[in-house]
N, C-alpha and C. Protein backbone atom coordinates (compact mmCIF):
# COMPACT_ATOMS: atom_id res chain seq x y z
N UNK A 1 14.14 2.80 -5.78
CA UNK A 1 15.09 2.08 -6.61
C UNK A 1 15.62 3.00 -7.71
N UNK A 2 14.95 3.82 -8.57
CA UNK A 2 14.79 4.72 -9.25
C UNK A 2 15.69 5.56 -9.28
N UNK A 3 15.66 6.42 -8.03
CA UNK A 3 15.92 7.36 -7.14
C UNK A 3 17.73 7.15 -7.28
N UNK A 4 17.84 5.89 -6.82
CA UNK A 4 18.88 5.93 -6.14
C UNK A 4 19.76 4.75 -7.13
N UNK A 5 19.27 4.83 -8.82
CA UNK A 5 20.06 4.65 -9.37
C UNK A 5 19.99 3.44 -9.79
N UNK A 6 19.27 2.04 -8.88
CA UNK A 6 19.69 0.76 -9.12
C UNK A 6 18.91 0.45 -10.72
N UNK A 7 19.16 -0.56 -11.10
CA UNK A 7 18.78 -0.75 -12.47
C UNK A 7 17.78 -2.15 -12.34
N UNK A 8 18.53 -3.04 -10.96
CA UNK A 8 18.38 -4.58 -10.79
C UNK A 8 17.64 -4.77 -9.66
N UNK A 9 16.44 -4.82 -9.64
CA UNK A 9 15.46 -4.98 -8.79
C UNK A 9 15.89 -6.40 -7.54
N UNK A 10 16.57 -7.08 -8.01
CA UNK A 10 17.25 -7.97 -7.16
C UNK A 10 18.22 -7.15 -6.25
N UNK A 11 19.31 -6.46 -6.88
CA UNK A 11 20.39 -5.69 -5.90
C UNK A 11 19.33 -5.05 -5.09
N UNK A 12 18.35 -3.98 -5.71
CA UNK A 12 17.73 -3.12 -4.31
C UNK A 12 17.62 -3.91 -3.57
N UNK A 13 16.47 -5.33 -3.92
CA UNK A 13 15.58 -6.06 -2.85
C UNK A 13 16.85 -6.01 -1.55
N UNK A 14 18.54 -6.85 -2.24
CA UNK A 14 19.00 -6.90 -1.26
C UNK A 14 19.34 -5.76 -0.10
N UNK A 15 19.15 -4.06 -1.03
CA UNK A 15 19.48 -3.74 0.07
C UNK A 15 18.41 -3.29 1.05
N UNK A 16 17.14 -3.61 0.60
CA UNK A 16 16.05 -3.25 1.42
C UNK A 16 16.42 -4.26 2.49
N UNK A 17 16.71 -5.47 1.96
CA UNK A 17 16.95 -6.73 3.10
C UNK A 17 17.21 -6.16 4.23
N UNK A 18 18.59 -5.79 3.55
CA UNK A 18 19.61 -5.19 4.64
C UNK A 18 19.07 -3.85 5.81
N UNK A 19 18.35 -3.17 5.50
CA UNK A 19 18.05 -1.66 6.02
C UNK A 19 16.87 -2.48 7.03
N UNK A 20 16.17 -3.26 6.58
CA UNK A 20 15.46 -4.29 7.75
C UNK A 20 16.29 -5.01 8.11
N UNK A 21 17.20 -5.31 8.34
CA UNK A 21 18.02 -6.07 9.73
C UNK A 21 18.54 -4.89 10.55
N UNK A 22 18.93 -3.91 9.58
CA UNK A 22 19.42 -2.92 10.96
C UNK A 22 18.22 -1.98 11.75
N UNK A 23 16.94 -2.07 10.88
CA UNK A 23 15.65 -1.90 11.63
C UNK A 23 15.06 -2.85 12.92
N UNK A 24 15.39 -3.68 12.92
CA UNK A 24 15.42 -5.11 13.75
C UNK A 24 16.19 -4.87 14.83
N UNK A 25 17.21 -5.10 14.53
CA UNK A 25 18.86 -4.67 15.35
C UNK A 25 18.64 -3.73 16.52
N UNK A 26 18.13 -2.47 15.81
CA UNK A 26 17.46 -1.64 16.19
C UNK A 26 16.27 -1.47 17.57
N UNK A 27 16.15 -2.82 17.52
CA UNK A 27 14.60 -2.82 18.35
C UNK A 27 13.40 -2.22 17.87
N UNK A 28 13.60 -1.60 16.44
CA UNK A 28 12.26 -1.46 15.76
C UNK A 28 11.59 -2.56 14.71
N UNK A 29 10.27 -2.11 15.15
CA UNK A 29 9.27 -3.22 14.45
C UNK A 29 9.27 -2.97 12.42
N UNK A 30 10.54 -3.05 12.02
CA UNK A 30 10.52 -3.35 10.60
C UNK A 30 9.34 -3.27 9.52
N UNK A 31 8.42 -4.07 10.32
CA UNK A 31 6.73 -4.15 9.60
C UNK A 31 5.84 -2.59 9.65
N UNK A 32 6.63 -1.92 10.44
CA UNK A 32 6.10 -0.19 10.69
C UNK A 32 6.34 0.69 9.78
N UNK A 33 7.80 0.21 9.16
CA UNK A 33 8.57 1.09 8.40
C UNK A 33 8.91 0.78 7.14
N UNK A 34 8.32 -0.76 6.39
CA UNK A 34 8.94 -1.40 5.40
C UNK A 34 7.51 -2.08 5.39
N UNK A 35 6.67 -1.73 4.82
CA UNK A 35 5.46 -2.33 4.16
C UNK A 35 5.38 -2.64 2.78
N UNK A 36 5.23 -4.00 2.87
CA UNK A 36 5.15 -4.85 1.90
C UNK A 36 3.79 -5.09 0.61
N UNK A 37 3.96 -4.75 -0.58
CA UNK A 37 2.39 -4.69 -1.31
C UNK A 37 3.50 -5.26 -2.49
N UNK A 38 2.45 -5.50 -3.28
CA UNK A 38 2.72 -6.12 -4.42
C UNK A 38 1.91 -5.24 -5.54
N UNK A 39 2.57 -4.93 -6.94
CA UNK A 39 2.21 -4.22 -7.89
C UNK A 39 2.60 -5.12 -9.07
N UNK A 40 1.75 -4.67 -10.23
CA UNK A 40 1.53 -5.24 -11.74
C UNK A 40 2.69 -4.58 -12.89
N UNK A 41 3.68 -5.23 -13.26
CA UNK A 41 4.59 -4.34 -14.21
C UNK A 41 4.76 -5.27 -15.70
N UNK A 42 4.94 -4.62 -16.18
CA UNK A 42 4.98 -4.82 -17.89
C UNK A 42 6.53 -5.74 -17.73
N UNK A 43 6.00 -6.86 -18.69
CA UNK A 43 7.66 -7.95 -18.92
C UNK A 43 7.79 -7.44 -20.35
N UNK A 44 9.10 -8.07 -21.07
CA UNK A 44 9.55 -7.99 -22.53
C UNK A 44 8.28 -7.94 -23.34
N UNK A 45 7.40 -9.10 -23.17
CA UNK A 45 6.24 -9.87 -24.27
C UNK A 45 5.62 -9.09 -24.47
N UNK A 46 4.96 -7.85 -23.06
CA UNK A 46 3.39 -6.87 -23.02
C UNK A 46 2.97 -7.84 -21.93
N UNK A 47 3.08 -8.81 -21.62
CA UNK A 47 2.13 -9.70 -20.93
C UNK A 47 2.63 -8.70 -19.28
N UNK A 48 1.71 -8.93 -18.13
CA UNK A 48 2.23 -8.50 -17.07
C UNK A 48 2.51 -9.68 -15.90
N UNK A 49 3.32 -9.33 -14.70
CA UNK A 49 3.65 -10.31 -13.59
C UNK A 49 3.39 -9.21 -12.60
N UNK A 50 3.05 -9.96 -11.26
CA UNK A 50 2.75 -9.51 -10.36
C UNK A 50 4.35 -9.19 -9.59
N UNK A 51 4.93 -8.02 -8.63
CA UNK A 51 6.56 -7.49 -8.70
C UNK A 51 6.13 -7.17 -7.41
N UNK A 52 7.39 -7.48 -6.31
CA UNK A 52 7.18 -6.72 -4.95
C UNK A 52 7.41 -5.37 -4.54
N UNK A 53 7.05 -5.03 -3.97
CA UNK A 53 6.96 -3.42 -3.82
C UNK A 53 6.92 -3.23 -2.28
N UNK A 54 7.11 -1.61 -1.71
CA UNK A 54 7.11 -1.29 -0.32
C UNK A 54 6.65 -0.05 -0.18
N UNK A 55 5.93 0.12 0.46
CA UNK A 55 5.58 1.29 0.66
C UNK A 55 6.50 2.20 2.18
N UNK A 56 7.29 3.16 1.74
CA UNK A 56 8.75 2.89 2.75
C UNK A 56 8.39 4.55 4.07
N UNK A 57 8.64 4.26 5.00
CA UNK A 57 8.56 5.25 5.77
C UNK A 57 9.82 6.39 6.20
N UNK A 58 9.87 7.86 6.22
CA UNK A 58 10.94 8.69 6.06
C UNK A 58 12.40 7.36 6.14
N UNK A 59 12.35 7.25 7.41
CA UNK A 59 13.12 6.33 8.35
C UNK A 59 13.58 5.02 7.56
N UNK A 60 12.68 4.15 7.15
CA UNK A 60 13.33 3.10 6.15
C UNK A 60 13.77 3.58 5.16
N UNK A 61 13.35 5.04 4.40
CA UNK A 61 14.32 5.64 3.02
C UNK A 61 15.64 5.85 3.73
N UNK A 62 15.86 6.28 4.80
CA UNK A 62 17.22 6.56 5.26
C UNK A 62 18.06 4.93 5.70
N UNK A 63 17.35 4.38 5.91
CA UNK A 63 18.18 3.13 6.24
C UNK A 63 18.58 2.45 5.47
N UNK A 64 17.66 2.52 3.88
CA UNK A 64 18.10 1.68 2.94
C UNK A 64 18.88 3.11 2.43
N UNK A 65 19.20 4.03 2.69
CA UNK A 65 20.21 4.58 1.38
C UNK A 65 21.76 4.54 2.19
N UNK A 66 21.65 4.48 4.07
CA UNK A 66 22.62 3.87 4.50
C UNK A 66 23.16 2.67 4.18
N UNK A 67 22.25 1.75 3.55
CA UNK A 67 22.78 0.58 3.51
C UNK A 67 23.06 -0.17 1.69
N UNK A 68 22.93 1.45 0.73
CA UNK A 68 22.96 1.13 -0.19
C UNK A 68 24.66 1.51 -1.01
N UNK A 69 24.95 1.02 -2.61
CA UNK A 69 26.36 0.67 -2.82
C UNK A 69 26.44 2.57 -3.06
N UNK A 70 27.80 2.81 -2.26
CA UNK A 70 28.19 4.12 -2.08
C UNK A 70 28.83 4.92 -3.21
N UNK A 71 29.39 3.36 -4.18
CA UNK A 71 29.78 3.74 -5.17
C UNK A 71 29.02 4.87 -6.32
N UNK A 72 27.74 4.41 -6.06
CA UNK A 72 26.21 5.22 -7.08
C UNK A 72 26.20 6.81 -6.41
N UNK A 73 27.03 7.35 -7.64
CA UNK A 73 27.08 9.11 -7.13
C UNK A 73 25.93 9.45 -6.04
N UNK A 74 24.48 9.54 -6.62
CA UNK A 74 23.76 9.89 -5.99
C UNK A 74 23.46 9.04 -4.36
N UNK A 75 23.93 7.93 -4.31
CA UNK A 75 23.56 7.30 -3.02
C UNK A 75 24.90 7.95 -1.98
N UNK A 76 26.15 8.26 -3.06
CA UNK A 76 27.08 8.97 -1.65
C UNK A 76 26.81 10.69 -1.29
N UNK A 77 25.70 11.23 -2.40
CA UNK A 77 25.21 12.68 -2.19
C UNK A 77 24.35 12.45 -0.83
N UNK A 78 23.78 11.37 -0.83
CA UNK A 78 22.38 11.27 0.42
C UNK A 78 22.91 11.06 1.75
N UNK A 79 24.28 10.07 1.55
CA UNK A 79 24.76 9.44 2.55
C UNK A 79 25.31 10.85 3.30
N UNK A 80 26.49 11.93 2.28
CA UNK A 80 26.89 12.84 2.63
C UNK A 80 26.27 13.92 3.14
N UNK A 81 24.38 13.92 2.71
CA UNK A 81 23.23 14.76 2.75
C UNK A 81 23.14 14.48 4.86
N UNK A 82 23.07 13.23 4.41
CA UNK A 82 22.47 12.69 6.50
C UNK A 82 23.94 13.26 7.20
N UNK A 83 24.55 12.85 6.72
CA UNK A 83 25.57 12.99 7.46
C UNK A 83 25.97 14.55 8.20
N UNK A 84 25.96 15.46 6.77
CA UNK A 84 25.47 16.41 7.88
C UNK A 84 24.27 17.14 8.04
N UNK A 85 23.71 17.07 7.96
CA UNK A 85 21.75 17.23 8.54
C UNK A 85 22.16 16.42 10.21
N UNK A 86 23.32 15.39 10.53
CA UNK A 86 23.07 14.68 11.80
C UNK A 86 23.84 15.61 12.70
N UNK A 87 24.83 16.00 11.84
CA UNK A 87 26.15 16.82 12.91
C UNK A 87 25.32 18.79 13.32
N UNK A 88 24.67 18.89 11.95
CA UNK A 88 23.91 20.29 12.61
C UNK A 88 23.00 20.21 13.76
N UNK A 89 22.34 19.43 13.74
CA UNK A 89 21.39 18.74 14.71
C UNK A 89 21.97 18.68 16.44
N UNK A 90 22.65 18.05 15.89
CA UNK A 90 23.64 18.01 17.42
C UNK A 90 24.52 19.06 17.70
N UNK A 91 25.30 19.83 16.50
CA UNK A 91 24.68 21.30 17.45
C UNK A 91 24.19 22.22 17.38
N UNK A 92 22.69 22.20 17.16
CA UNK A 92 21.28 23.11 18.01
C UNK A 92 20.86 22.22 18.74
N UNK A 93 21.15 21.28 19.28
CA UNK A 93 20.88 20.43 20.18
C UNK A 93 21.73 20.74 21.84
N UNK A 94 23.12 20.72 21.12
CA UNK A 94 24.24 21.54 22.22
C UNK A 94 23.65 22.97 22.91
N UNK A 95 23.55 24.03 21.52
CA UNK A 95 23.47 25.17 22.09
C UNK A 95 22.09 25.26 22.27
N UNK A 96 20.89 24.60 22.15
CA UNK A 96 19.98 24.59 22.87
C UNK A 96 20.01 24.07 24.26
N UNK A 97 20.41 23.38 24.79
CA UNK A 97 20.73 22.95 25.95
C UNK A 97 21.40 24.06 26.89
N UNK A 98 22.77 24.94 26.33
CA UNK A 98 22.74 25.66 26.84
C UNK A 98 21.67 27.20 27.14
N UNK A 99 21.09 27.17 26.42
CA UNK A 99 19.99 27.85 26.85
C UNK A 99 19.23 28.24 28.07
N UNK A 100 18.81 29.38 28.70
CA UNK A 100 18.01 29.50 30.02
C UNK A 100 16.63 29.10 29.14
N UNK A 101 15.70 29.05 30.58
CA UNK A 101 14.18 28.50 30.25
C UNK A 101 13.33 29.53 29.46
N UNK A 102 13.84 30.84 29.41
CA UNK A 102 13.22 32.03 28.88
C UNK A 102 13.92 31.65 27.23
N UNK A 103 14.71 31.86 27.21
CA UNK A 103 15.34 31.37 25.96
C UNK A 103 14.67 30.44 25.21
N UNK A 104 14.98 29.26 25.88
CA UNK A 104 14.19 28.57 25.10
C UNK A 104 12.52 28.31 24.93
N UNK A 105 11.99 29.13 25.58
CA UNK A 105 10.66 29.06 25.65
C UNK A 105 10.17 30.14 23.94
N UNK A 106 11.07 30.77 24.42
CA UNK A 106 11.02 31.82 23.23
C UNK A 106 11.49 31.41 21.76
N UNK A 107 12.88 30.30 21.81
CA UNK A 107 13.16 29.59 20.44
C UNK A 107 11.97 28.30 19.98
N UNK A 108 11.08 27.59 20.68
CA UNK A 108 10.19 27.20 20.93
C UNK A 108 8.83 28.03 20.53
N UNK A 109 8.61 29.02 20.75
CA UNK A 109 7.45 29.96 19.55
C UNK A 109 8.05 30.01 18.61
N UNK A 110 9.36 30.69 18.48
CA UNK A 110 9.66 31.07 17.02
C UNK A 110 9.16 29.75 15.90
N UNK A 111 9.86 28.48 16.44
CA UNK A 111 9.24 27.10 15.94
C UNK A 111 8.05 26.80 15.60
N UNK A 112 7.43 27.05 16.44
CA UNK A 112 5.70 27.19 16.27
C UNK A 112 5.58 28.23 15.45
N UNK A 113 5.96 29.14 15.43
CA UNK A 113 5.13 30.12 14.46
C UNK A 113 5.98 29.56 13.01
N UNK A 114 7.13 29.68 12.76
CA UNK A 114 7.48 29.08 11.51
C UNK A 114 6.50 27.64 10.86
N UNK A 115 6.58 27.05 11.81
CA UNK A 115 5.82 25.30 11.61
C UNK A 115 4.54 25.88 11.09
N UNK A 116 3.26 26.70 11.95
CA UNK A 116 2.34 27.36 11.72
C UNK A 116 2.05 28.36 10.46
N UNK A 117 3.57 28.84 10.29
CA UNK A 117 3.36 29.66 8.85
C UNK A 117 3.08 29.10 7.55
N UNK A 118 4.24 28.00 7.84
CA UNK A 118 4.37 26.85 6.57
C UNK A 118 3.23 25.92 6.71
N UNK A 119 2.73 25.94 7.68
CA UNK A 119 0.97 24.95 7.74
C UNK A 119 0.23 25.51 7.16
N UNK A 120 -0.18 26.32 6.90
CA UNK A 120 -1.22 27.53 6.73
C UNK A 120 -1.11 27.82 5.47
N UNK A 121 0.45 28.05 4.60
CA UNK A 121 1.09 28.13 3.31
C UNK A 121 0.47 26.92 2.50
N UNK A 122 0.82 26.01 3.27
CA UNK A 122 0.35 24.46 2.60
C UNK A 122 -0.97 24.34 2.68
N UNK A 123 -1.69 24.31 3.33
CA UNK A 123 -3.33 24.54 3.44
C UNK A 123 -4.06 25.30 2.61
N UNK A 124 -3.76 26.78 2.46
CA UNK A 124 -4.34 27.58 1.35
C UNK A 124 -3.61 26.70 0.14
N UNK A 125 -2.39 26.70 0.22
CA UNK A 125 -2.32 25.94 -1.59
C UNK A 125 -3.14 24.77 -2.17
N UNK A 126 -3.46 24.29 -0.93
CA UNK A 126 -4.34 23.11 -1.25
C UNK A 126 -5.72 22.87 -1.35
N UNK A 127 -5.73 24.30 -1.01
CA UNK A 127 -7.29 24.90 -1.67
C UNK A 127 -8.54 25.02 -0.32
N UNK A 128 -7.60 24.98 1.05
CA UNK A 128 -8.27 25.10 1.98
C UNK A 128 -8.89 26.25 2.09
N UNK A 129 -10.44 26.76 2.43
CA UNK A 129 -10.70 28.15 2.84
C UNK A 129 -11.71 28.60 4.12
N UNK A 130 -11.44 27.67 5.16
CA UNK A 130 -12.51 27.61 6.41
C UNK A 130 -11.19 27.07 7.46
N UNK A 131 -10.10 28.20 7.54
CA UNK A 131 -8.53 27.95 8.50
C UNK A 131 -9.40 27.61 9.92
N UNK A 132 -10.69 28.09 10.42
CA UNK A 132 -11.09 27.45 11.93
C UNK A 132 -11.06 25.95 11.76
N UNK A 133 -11.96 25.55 11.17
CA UNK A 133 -12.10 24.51 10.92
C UNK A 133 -10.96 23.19 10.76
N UNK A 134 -10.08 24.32 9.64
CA UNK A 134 -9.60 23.51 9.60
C UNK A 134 -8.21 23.01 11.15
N UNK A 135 -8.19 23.90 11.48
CA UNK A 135 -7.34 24.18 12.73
C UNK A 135 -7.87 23.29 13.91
N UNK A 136 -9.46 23.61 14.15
CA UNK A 136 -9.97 22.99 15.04
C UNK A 136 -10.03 21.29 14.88
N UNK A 137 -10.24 20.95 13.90
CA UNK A 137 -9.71 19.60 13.32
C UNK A 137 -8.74 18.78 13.55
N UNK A 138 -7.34 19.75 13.31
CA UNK A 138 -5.95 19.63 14.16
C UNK A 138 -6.21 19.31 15.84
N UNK A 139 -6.70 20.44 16.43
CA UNK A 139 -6.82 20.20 17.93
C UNK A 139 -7.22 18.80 18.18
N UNK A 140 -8.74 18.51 17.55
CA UNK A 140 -9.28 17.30 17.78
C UNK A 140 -8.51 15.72 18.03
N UNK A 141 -8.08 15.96 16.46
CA UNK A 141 -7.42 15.02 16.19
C UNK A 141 -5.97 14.61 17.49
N UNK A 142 -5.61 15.87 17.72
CA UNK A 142 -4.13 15.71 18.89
C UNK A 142 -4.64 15.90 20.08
N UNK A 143 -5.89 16.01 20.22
CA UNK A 143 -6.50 15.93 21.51
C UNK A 143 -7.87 15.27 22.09
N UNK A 144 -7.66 14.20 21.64
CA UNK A 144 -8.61 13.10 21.49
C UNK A 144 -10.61 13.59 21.62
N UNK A 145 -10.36 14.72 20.59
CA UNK A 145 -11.58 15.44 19.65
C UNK A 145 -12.12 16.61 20.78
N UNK A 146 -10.84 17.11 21.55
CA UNK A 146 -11.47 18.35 21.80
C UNK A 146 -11.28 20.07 20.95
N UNK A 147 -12.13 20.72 20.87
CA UNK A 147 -11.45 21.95 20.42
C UNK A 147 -10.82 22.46 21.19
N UNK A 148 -10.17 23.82 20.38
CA UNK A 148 -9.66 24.82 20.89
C UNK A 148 -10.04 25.24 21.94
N UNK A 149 -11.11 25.98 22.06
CA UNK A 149 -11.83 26.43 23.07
C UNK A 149 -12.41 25.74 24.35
N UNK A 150 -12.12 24.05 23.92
CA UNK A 150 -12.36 23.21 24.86
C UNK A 150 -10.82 23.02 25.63
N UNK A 151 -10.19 23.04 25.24
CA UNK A 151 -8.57 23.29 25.57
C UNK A 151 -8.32 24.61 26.42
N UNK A 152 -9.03 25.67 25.75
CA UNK A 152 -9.03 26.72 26.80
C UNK A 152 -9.07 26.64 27.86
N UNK A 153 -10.85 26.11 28.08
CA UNK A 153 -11.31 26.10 28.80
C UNK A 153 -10.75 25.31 30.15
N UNK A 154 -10.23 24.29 29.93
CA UNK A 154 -10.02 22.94 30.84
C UNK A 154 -8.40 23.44 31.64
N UNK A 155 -7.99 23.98 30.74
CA UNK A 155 -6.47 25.20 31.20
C UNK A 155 -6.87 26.05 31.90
């Protein structure tokens, strides 16, 4: 709400409304992406009331800032932000397609190793210092708790 300028906790609500109907519309389950909690906020008096709140997923931030007033500088920076983040997309999407299988097998590591660099970046900053572990963890978790070496192996 903050973020994106509104002042009137009523206008957002409506446009959260809204970003869940086109989540709906959608054929997505709304309740995935738009979770509902309730939080404690300060009125005029000091006294407090209980205020609705959401806990919002990438995907519902983009739907409610699609579906928010365009007029609010910053909501037509975001709108203009997706807009093209959607058109680059589609084409490395194009000229990936044109691609041979060597090609893209090879733009496909580069990915991995970038994704992997910036994993590893984020991990030490966060005060990680046992990278097997923590790696093997990863495997587990995306491979319903096998390691690495159990992955090897079964390949």
């Amino acid at each position: 709400m903050k973020v994106l300028s509104y002042k009137d906790w009523r206008y957002f609500d409506a446009v959260i409304e809204k970003a869940k109907i086109a989540c709906q519309n959608s054929e997505i389950t709304d309740i995935d992406h738009f979770v509902a909690s309730n939080k404690m906020v300060e009125i005029g008096s000091g006294a407090k009331r209980e205020q609705k709140d959401y806990k919002l997923t990438r995907y519902a931030c983009y739907l409610i800032d699609q579906n928010a007033n365009p007029r609010l500088k910053i909501v037509a920076l975001a709108q203009t932000y997706f807009a093209i983040q959607t058109r680059k997309q589609e084409i490395s999407e194009k000229e990936y397609s044109s691609l041979t299988e060597d090609e893209k097998r090879f733009y496909q590591r580069k990915l991995t190793k970038k994704g992997n660099y910036s994993l590893n970046q984020t991990a030490k900053n966060a005060g990680v210092k046992n990278f097997d572990k923590f790696h093997n963890a990863g495997y587990k978790g995306l491979y319903n708790g096998e390691t690495a070496d159990d992955i090897a192996k079964r390949k």
